[in-house]
Protein backbone atom coordinates (compact mmCIF):
# COMPACT_ATOMS: atom_id res chain seq x y z
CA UNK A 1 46.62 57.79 -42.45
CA UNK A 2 49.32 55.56 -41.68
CA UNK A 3 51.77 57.58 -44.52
CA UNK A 4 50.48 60.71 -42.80
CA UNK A 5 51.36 59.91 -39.34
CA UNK A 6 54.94 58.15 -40.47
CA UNK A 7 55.78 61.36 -42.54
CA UNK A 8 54.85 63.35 -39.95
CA UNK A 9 56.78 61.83 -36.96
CA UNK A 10 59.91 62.54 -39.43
CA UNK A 11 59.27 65.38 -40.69
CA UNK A 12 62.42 67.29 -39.89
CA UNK A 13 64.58 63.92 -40.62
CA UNK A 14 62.56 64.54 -44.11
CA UNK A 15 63.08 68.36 -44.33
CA UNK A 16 66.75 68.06 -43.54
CA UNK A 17 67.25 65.79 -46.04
CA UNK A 18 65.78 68.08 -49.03
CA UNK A 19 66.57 71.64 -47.81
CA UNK A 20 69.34 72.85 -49.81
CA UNK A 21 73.06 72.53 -48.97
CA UNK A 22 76.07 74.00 -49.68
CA UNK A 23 77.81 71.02 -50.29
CA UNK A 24 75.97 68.57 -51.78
CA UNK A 25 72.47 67.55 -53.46
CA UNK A 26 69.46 65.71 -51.97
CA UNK A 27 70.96 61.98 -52.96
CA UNK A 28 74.60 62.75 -51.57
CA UNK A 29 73.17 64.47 -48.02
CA UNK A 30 71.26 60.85 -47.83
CA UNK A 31 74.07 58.64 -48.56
CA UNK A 32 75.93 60.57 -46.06
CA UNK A 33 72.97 60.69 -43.39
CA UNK A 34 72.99 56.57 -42.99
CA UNK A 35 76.86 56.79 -41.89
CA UNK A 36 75.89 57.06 -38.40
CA UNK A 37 79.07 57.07 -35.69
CA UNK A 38 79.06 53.13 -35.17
CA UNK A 39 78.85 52.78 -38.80
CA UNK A 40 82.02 50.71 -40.18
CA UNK A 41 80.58 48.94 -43.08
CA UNK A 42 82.16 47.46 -45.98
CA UNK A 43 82.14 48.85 -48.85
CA UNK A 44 82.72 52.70 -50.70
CA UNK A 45 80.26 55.88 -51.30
CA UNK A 46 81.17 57.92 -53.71
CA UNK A 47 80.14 61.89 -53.67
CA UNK A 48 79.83 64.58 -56.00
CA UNK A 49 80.53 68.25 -54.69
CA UNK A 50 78.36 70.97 -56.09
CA UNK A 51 80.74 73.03 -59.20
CA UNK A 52 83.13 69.67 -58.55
CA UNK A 53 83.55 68.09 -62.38
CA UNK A 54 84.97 64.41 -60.12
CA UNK A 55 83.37 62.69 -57.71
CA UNK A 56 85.42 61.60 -54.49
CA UNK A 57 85.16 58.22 -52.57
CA UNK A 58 84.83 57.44 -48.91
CA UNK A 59 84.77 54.37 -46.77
CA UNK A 60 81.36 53.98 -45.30
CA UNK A 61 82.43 54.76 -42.02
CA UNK A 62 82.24 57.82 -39.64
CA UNK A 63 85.55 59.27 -39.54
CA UNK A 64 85.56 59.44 -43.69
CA UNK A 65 82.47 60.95 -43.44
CA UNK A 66 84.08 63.23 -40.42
CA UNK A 67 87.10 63.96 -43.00
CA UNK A 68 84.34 65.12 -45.66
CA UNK A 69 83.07 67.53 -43.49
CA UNK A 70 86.43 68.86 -41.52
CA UNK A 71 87.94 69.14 -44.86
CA UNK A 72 84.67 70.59 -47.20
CA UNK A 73 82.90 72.63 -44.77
CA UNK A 74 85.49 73.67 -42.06
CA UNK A 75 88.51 74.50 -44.40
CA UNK A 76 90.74 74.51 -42.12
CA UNK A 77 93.34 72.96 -44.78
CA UNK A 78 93.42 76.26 -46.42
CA UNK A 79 95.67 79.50 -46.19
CA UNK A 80 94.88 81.78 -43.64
CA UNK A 81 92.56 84.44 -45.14
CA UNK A 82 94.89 87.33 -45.26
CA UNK A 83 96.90 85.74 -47.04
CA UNK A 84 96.60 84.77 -50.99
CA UNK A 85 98.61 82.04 -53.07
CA UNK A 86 99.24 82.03 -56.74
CA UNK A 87 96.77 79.53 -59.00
CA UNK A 88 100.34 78.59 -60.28
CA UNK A 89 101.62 77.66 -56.91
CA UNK A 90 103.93 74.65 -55.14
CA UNK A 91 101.91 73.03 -52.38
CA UNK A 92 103.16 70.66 -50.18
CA UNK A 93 100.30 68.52 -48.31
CA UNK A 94 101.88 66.46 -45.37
CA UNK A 95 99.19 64.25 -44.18
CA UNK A 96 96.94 64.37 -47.18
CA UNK A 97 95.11 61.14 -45.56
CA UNK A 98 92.09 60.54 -48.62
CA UNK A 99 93.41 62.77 -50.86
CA UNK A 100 90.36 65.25 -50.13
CA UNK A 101 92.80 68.29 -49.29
CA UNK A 102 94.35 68.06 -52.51
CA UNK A 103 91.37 67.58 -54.57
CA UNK A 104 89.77 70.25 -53.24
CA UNK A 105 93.22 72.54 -53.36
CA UNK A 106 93.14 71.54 -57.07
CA UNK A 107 89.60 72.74 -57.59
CA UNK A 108 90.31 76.36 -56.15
CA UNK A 109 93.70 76.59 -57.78
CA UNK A 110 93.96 74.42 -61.47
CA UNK A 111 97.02 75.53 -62.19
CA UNK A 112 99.26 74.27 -58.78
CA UNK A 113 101.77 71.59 -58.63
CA UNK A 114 100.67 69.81 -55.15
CA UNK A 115 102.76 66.75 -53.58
CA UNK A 116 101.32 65.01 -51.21
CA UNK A 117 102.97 62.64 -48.45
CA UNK A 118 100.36 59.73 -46.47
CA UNK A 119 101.70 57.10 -44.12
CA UNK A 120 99.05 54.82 -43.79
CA UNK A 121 98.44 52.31 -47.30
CA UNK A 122 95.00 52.61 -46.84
CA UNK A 123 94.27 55.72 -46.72
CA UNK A 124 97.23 56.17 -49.81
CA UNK A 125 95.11 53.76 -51.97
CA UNK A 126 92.23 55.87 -51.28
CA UNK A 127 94.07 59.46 -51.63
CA UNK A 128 95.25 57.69 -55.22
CA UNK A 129 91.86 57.64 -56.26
CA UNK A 130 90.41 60.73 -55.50
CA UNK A 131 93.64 62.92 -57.14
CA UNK A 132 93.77 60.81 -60.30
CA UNK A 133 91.76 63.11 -62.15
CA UNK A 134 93.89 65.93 -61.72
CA UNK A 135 97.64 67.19 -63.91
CA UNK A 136 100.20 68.51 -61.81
CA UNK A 137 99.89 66.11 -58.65
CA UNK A 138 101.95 63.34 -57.09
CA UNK A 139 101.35 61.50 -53.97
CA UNK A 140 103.83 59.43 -51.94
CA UNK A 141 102.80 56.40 -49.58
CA UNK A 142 105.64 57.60 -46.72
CA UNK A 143 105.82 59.11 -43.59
CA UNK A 144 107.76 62.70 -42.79
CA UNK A 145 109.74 62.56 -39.80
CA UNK A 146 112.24 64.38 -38.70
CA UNK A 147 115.43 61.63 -40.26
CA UNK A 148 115.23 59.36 -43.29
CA UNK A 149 114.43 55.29 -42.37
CA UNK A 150 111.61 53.47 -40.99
CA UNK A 151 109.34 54.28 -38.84
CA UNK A 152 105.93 52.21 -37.09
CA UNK A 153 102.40 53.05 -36.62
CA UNK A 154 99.85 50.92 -35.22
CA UNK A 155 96.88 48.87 -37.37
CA UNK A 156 94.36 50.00 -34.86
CA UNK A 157 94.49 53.59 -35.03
CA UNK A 158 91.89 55.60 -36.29
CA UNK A 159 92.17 56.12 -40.50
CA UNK A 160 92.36 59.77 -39.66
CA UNK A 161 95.43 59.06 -36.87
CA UNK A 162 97.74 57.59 -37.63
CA UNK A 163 100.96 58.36 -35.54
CA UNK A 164 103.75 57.18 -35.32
CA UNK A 165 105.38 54.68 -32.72
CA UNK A 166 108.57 56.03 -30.65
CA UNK A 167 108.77 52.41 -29.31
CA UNK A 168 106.66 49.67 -30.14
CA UNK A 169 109.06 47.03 -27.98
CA UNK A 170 105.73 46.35 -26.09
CA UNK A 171 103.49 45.66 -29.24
CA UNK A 172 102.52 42.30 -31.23
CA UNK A 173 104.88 42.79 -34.54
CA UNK A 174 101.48 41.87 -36.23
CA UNK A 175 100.02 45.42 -34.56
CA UNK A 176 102.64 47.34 -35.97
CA UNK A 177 103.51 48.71 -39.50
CA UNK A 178 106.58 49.64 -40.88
CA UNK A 179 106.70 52.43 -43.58
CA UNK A 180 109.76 54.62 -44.94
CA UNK A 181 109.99 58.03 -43.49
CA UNK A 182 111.80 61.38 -44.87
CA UNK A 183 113.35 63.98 -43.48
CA UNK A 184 111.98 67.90 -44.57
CA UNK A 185 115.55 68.40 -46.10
CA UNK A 186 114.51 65.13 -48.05
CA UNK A 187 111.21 65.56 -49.26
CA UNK A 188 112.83 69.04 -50.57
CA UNK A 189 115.68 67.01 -52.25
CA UNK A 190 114.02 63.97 -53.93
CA UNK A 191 110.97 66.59 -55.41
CA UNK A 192 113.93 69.11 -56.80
CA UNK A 193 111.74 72.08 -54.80
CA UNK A 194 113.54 75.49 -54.88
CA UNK A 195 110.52 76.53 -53.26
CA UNK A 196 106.91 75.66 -51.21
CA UNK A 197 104.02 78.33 -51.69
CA UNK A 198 101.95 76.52 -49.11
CA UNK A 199 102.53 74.02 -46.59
CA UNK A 200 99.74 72.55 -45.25
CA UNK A 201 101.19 69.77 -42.05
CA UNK A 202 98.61 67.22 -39.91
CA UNK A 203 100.99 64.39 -39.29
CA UNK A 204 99.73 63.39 -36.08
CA UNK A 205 102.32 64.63 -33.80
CA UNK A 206 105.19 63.75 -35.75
CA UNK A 207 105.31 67.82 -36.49
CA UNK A 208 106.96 68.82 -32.86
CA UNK A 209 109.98 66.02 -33.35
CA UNK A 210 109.93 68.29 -36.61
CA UNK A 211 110.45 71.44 -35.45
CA UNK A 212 112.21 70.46 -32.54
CA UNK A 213 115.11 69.61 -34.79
CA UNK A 214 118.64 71.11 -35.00
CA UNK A 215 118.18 71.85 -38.97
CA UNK A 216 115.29 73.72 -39.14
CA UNK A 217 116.82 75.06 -43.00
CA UNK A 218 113.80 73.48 -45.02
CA UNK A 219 112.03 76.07 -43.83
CA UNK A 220 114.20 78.90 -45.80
CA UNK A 221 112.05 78.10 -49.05
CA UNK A 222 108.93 77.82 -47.71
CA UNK A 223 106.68 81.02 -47.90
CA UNK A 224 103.42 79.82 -45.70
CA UNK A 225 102.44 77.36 -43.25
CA UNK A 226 99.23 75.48 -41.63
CA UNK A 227 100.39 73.26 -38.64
CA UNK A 228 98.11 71.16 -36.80
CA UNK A 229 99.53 70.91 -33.50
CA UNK A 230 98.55 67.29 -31.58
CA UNK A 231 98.81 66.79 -28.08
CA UNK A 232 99.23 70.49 -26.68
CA UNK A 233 96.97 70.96 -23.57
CA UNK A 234 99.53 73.81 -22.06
CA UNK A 235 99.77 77.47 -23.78
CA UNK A 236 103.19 77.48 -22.55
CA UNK A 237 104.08 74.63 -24.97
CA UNK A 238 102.02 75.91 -28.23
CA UNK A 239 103.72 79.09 -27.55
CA UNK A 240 107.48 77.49 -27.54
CA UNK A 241 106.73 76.12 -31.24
CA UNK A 242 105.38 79.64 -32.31
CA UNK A 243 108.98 81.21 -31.07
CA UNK A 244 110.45 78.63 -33.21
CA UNK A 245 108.76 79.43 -36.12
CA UNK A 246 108.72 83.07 -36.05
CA UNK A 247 112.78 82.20 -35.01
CA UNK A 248 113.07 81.30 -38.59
CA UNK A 249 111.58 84.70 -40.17
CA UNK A 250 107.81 84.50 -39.96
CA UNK A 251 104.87 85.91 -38.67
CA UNK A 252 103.10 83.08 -36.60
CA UNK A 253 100.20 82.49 -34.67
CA UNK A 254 97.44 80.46 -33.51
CA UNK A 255 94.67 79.50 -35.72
CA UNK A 256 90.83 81.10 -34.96
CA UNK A 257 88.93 78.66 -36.56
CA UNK A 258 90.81 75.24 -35.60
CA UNK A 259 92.00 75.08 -31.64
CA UNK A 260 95.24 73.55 -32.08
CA UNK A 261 96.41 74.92 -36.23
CA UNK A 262 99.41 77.65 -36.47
CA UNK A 263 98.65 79.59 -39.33
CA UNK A 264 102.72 81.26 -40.79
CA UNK A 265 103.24 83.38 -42.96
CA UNK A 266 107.13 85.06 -43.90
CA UNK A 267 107.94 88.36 -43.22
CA UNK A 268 108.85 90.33 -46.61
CA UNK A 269 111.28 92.89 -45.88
């Protein structure tokens, strides 16, 4: 009786927990259901995606677990759905945080070259992992700004967001990193790109300094573009960065599925 009445008062914990899921099977959805949003545990889980061949690892904390779904389930890393890119494509991931972006790019197309760019070490280290099963794919543990040189971002930020520091004069020097940053014109340079399929940016903020620039050029080569915009409350303002895009010979505009994402794509004459 005392099974009965336990199983009973969680039954739908219990149902949840073996009803089918897109995503993942019965062990995964419970390794993922004890990461709870004060969870911040030592320590790694590692997950295998239904028709994935490689498993991917995540901190046992929420805002992995947060990344897992955002990136997974929401997709709103991909190309807008209009719009199709080659399985032989040049993707550029700015922001690739844990690598999951880029995994999961290589799963729907095998046969793309993929850079990826991700300020914070940690997050690198982990990103490292998850591509290293995959040809065709380089990751770089640096920053994209809008000059070459160092820039700061603070230890205590989220692992998803990371920004960086305009001035950290007020901060402890032990709150503060310091990690090389590139220019667009750079990262264009140093990979020998003649052209980007796919650029996919969440830099956390670091995108308006971007595209508020003077050379705006990098874009010439670049065929389509997800933005995540940070820090926009005002249509006024989200609209000034969709002029400057569509300045530059594209169709812009704002994102359905993710508030704050520009979705670009270039107008073919």
């Amino acid at each position: 009786m005392k099974i009965f009445r336990v199983l009973k008062r969680n039954y739908r914990v219990i149902k949840t927990l073996l009803s089918s899921h897109s995503l993942f099977n019965v062990m995964d959805k419970i390794k993922l259901s004890k990461i709870k949003v004060d969870t911040n545990k030592k320590g790694f889980v590692f997950l295998k995606p239904k028709g994935w061949k490689h498993t991917i690892k995540i901190r046992k904390n929420f805002i992995d677990k947060e990344v897992v779904y955002y990136v997974l389930q929401d997709l709103y890393h991909l190309p807008p759905s209009s719009s199709k890119i080659s399985d032989n494509s040049i993707i550029l991931d700015l922001g690739s945080n844990i690598g999951l972006t880029i995994a999961h790019m290589k799963h729907l197309y095998p046969g793309a070259k993929i850079i990826g760019y991700e300020m914070n070490q940690q997050n690198f280290l982990l990103a490292k992992r998850n591509i290293k099963f995959y040809d065709n794919v380089v990751i770089y543990n640096k920053a994209v700004w809008c000059e070459d040189g160092l820039v700061s971002y603070k230890k205590s930020s989220n692992f998803d967001a990371y920004a960086i520091i305009d001035n950290n004069d007020d901060l402890n020097i032990d709150e503060v990193i310091e990690v090389q940053s590139m220019s667009m014109n750079s990262v264009i340079k140093d990979n020998k790109l003649t052209h980007i399929d796919y650029l996919k940016m969440d830099i956390e903020g670091a995108e308006k300094a971007i595209l508020e620039s003077e050379d705006l050029s990098w874009m010439d080569i670049v065929y389509m573009m997800n933005i995540e915009m940070h820090s926009i409350t005002e249509e006024d303002e989200f609209n000034k960065f969709l002029k400057i895009i569509e300045s530059k010979g594209f169709c812009a505009w704002k994102d359905n599925k993710h508030w704050s994402s520009i979705f670009a794509v270039r107008n073919i004459l």
